[in-house]
PDB file of N, CA and C in Angstrom:
ATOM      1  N   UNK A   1       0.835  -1.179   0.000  1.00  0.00           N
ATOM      2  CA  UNK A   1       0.000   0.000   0.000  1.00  0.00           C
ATOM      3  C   UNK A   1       0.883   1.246   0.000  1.00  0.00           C
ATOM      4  N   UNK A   2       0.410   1.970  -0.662  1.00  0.00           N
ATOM      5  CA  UNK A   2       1.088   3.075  -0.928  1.00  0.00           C
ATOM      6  C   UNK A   2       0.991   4.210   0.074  1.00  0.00           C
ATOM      7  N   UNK A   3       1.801   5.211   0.470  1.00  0.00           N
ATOM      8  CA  UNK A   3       1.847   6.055   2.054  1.00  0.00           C
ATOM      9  C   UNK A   3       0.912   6.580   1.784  1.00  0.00           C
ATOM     10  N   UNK A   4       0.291   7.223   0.756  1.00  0.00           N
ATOM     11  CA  UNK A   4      -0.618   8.467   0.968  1.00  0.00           C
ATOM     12  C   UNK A   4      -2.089   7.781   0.274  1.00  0.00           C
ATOM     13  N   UNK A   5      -2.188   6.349   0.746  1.00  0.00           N
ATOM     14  CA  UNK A   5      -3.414   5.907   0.450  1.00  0.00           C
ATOM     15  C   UNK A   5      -4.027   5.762   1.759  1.00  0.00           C
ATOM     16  N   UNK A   6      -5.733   5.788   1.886  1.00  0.00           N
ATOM     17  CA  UNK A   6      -6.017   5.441   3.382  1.00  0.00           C
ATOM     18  C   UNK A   6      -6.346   3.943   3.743  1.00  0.00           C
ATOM     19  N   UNK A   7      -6.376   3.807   4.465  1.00  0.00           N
ATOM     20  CA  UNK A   7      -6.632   2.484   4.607  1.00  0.00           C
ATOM     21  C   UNK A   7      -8.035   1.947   4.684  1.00  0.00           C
ATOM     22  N   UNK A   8      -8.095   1.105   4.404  1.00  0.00           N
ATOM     23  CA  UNK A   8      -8.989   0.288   4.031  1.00  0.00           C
ATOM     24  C   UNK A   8     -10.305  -0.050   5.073  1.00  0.00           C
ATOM     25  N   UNK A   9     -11.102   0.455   5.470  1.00  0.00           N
ATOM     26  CA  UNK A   9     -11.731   0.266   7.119  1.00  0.00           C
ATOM     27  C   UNK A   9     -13.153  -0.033   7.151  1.00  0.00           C
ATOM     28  N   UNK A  10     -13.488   0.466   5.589  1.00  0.00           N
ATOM     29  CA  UNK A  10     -14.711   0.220   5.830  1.00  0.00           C
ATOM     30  C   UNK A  10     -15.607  -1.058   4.529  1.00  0.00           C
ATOM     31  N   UNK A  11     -16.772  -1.329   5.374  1.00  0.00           N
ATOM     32  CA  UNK A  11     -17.112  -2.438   4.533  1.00  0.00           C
ATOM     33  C   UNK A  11     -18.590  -2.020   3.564  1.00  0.00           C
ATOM     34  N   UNK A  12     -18.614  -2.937   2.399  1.00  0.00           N
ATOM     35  CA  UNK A  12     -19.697  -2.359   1.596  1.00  0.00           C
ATOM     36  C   UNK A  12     -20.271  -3.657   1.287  1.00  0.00           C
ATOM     37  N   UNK A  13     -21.501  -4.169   1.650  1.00  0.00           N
ATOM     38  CA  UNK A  13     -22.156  -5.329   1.428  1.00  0.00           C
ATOM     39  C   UNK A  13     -23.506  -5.310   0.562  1.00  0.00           C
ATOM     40  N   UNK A  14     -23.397  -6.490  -0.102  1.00  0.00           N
ATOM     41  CA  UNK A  14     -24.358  -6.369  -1.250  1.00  0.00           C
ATOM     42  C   UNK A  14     -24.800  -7.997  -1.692  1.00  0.00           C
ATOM     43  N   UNK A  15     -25.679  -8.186  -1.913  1.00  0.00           N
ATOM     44  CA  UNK A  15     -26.459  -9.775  -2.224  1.00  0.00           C
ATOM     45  C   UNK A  15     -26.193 -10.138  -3.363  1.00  0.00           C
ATOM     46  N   UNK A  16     -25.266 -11.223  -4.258  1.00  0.00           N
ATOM     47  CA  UNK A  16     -25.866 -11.251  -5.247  1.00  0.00           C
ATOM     48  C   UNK A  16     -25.786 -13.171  -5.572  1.00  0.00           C
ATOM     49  N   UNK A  17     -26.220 -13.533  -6.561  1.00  0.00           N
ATOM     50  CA  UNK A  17     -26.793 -14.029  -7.056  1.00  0.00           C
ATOM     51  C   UNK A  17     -25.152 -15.724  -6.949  1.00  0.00           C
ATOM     52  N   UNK A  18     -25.741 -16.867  -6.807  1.00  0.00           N
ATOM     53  CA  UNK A  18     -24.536 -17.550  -6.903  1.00  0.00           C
ATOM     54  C   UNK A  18     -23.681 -17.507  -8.951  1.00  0.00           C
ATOM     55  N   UNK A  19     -24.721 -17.083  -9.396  1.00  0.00           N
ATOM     56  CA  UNK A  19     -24.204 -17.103 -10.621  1.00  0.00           C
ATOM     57  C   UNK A  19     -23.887 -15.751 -10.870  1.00  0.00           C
ATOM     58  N   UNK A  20     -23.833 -14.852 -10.447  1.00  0.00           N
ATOM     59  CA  UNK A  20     -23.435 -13.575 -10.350  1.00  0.00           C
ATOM     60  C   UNK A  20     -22.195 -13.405  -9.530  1.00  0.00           C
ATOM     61  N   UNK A  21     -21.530 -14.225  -8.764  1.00  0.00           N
ATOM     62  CA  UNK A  21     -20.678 -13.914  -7.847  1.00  0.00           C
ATOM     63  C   UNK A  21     -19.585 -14.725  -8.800  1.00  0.00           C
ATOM     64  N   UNK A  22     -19.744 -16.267  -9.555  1.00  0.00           N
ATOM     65  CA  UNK A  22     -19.020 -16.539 -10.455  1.00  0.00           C
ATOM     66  C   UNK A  22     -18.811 -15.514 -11.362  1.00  0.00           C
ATOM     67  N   UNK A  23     -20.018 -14.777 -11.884  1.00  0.00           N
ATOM     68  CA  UNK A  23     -18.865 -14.666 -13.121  1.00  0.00           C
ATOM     69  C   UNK A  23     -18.249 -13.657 -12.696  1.00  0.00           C
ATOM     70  N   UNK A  24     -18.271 -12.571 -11.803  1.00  0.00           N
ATOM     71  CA  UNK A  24     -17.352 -11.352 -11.090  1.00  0.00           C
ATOM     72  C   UNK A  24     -16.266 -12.208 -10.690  1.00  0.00           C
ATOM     73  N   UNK A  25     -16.034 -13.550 -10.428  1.00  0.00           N
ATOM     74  CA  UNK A  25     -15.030 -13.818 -10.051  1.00  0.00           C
ATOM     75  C   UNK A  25     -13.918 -13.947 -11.623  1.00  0.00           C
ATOM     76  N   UNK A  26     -14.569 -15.128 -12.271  1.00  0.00           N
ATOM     77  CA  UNK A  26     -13.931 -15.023 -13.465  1.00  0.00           C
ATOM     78  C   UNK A  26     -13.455 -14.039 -13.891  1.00  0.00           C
ATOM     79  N   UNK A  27     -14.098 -13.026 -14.354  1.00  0.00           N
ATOM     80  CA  UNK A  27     -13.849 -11.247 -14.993  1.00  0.00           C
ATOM     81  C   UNK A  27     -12.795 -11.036 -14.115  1.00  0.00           C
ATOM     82  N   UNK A  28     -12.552 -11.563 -12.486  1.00  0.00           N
ATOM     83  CA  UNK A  28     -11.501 -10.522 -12.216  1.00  0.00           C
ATOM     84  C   UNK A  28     -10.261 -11.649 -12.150  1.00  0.00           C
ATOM     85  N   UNK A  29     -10.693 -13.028 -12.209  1.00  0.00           N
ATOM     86  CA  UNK A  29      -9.304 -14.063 -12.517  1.00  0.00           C
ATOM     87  C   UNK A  29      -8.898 -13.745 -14.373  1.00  0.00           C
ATOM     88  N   UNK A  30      -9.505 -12.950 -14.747  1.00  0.00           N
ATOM     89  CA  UNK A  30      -8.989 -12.766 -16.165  1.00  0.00           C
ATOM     90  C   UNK A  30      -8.504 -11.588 -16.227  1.00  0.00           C
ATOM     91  N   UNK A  31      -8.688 -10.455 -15.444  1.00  0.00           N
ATOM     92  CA  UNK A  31      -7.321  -9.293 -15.300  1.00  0.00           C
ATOM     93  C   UNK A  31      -6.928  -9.880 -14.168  1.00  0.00           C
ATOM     94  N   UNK A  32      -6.454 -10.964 -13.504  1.00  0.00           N
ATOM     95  CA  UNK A  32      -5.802 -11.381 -12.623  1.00  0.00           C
ATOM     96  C   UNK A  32      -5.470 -10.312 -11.221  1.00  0.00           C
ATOM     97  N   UNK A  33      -7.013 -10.219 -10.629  1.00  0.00           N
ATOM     98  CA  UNK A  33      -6.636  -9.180  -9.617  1.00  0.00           C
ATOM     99  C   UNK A  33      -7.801  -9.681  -8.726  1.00  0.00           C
ATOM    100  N   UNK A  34      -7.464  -9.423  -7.517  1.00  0.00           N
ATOM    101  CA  UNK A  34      -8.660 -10.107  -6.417  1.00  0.00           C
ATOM    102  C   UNK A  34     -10.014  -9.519  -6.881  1.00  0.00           C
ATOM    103  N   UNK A  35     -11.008 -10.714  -5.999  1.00  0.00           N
ATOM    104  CA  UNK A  35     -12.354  -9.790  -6.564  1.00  0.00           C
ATOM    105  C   UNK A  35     -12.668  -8.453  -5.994  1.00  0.00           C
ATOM    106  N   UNK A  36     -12.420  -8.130  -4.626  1.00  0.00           N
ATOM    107  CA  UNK A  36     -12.113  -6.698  -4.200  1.00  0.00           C
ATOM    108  C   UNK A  36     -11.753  -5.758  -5.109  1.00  0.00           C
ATOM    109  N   UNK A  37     -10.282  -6.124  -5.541  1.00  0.00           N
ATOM    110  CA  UNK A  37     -10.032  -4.980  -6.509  1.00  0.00           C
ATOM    111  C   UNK A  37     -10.667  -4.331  -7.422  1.00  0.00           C
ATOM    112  N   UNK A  38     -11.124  -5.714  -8.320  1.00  0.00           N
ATOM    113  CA  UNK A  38     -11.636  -5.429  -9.460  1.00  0.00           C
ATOM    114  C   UNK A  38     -13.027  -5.261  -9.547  1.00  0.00           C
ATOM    115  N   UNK A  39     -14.024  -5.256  -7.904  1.00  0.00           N
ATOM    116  CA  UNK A  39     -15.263  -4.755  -7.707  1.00  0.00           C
ATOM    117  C   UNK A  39     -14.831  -3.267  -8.116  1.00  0.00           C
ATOM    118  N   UNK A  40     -13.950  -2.818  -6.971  1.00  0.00           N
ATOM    119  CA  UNK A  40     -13.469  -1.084  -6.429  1.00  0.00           C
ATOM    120  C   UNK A  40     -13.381  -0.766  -8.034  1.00  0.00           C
ATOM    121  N   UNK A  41     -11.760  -0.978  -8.943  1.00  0.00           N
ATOM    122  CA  UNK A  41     -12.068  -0.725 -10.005  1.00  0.00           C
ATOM    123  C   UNK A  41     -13.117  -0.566 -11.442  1.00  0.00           C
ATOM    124  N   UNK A  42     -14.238  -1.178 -10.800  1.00  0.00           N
ATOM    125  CA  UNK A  42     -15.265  -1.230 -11.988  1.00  0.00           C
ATOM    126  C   UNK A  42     -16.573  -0.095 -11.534  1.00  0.00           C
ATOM    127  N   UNK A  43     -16.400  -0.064  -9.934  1.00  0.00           N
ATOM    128  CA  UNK A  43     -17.215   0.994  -9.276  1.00  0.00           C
ATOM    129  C   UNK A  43     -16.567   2.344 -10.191  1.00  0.00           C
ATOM    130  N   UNK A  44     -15.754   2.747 -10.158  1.00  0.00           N
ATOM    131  CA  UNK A  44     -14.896   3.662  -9.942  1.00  0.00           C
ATOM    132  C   UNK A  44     -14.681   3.792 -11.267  1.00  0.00           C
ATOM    133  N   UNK A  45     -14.753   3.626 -12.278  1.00  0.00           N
ATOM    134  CA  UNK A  45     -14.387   3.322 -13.860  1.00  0.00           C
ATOM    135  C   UNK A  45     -15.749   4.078 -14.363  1.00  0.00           C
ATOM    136  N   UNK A  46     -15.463   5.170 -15.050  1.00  0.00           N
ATOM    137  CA  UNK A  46     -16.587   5.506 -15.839  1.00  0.00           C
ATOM    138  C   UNK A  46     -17.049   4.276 -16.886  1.00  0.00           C
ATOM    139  N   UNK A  47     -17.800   4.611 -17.530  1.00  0.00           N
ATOM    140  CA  UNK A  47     -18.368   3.629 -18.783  1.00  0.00           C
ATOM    141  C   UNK A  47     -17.600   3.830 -20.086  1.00  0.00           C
ATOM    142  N   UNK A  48     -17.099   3.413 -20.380  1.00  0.00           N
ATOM    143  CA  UNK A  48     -16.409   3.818 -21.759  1.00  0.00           C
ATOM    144  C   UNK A  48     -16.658   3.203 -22.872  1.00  0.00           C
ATOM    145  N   UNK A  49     -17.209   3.965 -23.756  1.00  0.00           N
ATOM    146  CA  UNK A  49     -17.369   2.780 -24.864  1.00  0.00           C
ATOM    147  C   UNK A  49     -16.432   2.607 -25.865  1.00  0.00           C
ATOM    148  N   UNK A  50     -15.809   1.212 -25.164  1.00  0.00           N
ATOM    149  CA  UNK A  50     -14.594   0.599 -25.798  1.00  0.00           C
ATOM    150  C   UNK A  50     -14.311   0.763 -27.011  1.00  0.00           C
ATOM    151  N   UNK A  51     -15.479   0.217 -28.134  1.00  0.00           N
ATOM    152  CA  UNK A  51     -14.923  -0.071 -29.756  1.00  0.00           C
ATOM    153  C   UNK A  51     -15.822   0.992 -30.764  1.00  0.00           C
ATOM    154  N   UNK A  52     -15.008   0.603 -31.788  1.00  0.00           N
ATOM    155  CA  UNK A  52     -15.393   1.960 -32.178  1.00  0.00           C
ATOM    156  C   UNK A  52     -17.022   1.475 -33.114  1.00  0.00           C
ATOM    157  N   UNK A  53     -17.435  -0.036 -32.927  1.00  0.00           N
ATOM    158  CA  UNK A  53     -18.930   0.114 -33.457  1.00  0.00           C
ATOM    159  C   UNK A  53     -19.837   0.818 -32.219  1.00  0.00           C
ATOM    160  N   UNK A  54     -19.026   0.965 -30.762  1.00  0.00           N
ATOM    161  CA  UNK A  54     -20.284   0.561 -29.938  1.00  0.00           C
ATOM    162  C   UNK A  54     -20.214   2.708 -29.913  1.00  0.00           C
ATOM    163  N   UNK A  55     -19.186   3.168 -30.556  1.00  0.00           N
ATOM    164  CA  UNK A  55     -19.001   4.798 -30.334  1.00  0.00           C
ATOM    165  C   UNK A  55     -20.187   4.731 -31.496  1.00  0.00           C
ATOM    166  N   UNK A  56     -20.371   4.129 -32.446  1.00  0.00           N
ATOM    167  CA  UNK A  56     -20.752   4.524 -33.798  1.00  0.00           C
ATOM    168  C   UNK A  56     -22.250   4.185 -33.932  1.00  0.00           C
ATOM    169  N   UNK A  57     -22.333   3.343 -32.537  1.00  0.00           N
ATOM    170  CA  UNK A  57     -24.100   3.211 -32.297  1.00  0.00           C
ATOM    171  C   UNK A  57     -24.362   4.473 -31.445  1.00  0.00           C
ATOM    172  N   UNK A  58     -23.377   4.932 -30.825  1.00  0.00           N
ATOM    173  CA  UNK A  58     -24.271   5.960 -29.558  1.00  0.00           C
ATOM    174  C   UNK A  58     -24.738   6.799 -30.760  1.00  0.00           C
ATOM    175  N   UNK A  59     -23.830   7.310 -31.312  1.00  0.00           N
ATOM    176  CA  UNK A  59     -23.741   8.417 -32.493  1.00  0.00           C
ATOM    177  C   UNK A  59     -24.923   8.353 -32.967  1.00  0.00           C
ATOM    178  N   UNK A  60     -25.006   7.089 -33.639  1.00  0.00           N
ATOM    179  CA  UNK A  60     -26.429   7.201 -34.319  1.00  0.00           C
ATOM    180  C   UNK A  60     -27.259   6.986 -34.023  1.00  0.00           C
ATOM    181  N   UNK A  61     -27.732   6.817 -32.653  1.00  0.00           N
ATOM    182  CA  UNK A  61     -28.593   6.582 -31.782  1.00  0.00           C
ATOM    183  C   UNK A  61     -29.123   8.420 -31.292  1.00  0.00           C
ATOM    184  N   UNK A  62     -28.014   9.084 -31.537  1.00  0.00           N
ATOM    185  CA  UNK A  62     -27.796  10.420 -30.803  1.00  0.00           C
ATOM    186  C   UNK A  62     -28.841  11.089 -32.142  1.00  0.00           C
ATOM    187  N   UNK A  63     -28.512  10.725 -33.487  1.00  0.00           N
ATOM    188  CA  UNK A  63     -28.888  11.438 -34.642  1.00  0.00           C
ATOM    189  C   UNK A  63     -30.028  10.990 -34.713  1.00  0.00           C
ATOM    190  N   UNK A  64     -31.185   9.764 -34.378  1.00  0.00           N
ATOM    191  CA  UNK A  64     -31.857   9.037 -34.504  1.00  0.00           C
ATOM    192  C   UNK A  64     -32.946  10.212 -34.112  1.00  0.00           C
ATOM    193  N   UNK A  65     -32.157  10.529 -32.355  1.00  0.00           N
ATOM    194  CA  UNK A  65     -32.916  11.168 -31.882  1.00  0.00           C
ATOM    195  C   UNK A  65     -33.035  12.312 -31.857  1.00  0.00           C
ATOM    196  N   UNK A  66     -32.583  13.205 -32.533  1.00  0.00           N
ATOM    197  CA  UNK A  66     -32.188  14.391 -33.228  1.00  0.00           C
ATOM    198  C   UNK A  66     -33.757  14.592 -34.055  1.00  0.00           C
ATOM    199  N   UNK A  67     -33.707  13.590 -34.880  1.00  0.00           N
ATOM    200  CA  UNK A  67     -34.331  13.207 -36.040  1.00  0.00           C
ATOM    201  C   UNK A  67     -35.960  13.058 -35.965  1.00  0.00           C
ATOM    202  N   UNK A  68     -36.163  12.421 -34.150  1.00  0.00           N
ATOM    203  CA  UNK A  68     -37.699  12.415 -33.931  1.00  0.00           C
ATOM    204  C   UNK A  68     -38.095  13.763 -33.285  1.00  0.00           C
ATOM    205  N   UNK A  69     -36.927  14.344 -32.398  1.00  0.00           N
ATOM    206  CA  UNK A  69     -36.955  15.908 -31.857  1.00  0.00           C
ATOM    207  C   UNK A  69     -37.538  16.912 -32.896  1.00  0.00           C
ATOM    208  N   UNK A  70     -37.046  16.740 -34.029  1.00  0.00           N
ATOM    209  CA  UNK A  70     -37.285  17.294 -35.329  1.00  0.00           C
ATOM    210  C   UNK A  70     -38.818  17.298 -35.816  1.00  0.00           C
ATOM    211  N   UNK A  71     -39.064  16.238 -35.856  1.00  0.00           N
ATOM    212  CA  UNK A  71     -40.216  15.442 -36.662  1.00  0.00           C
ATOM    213  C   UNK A  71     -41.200  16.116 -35.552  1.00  0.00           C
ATOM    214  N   UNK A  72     -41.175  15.827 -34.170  1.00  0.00           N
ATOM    215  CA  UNK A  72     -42.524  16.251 -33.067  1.00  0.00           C
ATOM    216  C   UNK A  72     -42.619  17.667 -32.954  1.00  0.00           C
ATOM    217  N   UNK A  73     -41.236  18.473 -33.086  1.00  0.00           N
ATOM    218  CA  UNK A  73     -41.665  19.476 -33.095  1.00  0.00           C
ATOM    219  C   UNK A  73     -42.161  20.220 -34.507  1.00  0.00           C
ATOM    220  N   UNK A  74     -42.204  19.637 -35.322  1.00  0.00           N
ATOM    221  CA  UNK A  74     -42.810  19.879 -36.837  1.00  0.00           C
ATOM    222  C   UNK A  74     -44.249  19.900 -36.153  1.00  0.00           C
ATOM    223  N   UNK A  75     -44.418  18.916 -36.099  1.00  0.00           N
ATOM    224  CA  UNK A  75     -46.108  18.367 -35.949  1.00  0.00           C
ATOM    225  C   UNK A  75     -46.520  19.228 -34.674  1.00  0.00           C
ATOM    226  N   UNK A  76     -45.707  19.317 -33.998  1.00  0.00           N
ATOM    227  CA  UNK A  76     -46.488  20.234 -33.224  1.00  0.00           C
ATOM    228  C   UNK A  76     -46.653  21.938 -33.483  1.00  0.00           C
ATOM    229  N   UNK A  77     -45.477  22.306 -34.376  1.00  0.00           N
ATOM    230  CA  UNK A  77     -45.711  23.720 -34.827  1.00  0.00           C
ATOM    231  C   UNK A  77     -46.872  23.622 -35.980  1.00  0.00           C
ATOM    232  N   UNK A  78     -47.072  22.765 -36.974  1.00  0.00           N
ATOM    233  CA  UNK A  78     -47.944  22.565 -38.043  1.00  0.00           C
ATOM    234  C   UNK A  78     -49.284  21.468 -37.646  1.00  0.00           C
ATOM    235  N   UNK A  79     -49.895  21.525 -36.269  1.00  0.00           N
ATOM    236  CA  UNK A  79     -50.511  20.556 -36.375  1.00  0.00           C
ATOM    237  C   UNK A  79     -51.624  20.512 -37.088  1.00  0.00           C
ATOM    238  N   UNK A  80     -52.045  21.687 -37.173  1.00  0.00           N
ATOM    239  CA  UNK A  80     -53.365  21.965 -38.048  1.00  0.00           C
ATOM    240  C   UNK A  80     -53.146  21.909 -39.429  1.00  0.00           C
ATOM    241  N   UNK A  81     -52.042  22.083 -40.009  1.00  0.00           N
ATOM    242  CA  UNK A  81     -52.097  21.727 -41.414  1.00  0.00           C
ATOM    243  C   UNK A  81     -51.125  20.941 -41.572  1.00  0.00           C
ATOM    244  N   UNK A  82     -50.973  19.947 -40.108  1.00  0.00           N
ATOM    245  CA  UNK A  82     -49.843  18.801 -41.051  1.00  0.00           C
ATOM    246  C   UNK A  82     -50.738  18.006 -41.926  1.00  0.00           C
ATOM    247  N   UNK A  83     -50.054  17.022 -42.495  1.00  0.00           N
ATOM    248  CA  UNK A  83     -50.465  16.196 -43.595  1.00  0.00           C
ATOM    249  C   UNK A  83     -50.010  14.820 -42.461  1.00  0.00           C
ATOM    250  N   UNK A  84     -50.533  14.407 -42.302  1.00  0.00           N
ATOM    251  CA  UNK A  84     -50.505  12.695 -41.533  1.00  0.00           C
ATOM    252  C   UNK A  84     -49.285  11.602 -42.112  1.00  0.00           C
ATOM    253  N   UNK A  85     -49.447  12.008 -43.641  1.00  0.00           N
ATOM    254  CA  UNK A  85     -48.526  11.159 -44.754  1.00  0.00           C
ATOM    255  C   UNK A  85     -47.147  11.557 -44.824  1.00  0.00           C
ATOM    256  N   UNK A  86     -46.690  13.025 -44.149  1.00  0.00           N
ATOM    257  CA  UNK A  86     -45.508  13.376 -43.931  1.00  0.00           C
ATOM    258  C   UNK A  86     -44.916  13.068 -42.542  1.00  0.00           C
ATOM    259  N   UNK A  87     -45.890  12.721 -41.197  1.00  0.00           N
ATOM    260  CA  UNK A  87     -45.306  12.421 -40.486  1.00  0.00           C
ATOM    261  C   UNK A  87     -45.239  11.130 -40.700  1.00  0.00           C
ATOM    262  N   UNK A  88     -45.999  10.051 -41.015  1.00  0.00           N
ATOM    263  CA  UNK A  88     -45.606   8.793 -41.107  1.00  0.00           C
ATOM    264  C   UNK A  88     -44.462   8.133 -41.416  1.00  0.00           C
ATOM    265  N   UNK A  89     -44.338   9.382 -43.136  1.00  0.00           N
ATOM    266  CA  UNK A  89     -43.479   8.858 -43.772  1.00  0.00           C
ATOM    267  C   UNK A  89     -41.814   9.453 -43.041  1.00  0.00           C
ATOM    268  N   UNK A  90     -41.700  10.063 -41.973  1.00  0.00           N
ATOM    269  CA  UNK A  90     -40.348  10.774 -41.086  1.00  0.00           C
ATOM    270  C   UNK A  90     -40.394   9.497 -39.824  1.00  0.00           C
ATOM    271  N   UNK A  91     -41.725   9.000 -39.569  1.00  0.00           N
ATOM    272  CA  UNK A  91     -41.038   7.896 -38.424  1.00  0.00           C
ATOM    273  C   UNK A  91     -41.004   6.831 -39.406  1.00  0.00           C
ATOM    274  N   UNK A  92     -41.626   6.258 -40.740  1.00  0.00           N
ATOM    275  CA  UNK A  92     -41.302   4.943 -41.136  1.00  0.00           C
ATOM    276  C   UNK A  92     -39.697   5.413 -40.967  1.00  0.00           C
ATOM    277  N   UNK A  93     -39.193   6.192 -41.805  1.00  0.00           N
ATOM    278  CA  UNK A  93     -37.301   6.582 -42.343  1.00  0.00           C
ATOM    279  C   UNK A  93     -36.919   6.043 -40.916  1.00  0.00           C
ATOM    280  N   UNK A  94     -37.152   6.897 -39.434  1.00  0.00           N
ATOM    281  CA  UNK A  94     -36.911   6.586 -38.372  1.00  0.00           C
ATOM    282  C   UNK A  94     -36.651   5.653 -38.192  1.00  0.00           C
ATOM    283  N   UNK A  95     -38.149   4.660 -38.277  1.00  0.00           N
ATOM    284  CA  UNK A  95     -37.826   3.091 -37.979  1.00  0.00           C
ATOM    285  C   UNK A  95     -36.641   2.328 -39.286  1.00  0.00           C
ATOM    286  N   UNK A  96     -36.399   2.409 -39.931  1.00  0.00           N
ATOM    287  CA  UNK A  96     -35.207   2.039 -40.880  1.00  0.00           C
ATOM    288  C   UNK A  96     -34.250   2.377 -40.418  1.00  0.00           C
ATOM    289  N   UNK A  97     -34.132   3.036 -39.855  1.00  0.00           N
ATOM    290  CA  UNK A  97     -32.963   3.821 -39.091  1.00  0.00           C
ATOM    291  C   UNK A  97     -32.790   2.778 -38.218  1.00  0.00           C
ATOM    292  N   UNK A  98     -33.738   2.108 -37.474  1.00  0.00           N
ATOM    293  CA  UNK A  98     -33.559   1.798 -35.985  1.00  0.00           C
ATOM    294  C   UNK A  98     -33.078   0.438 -35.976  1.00  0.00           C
ATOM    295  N   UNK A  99     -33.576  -0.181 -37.656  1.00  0.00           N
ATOM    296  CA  UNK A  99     -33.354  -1.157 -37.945  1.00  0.00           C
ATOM    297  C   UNK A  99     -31.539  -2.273 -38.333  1.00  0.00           C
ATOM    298  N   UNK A 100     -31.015  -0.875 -38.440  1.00  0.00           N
ATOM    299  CA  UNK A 100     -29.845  -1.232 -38.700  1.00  0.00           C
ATOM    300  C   UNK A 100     -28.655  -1.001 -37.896  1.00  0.00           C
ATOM    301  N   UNK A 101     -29.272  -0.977 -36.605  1.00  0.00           N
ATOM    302  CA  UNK A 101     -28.581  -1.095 -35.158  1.00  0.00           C
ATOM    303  C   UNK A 101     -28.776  -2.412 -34.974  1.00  0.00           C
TER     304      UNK A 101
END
């Protein structure tokens, strides 16, 4: 332990599951670090999204929703003279969109 770390004193308890406690064990016999550690480290670890499909879903998940923000507030500035066939046809595109996630 390092000098200007504190020590260790207090405890954090939590229930889980016998098949839940395997595989936290595995995950942390595969970065080879006690399960303590590698609880603390995963608490403590923002979320990162590792690869670059899972950056390239937020993205378009982000534009998706860009895209219905767009569309509701259309319909709601034009509701009296929207056309029904233009919003349909902005969530079918939507759903195509959603489809190739």
């Amino acid at each position: 332990m390092k000098n200007n770390e504190e020590k260790r004193t207090e405890f954090v308890n939590t229930r889980v599951t016998p098949s839940e406690k395997k595989i936290l064990k595995l995950q942390a016999e595969a970065e080879d670090m006690s399960l303590g550690d590698y609880v603390r480290e995963k608490l403590n670890r923002p979320r990162v999204r590792k690869t670059k499909a899972e950056r390239q879903k937020v993205i378009h998940l982000a534009r998706i929703g860009n895209n219905m923000n767009q569309v509701a507030r259309w319909a709601n500035t034009y509701k009296k003279n929207a056309e029904a066939a233009q919003v349909v046809l902005a969530l079918l595109e939507i759903k195509e969109q959603l489809k190739c996630l």
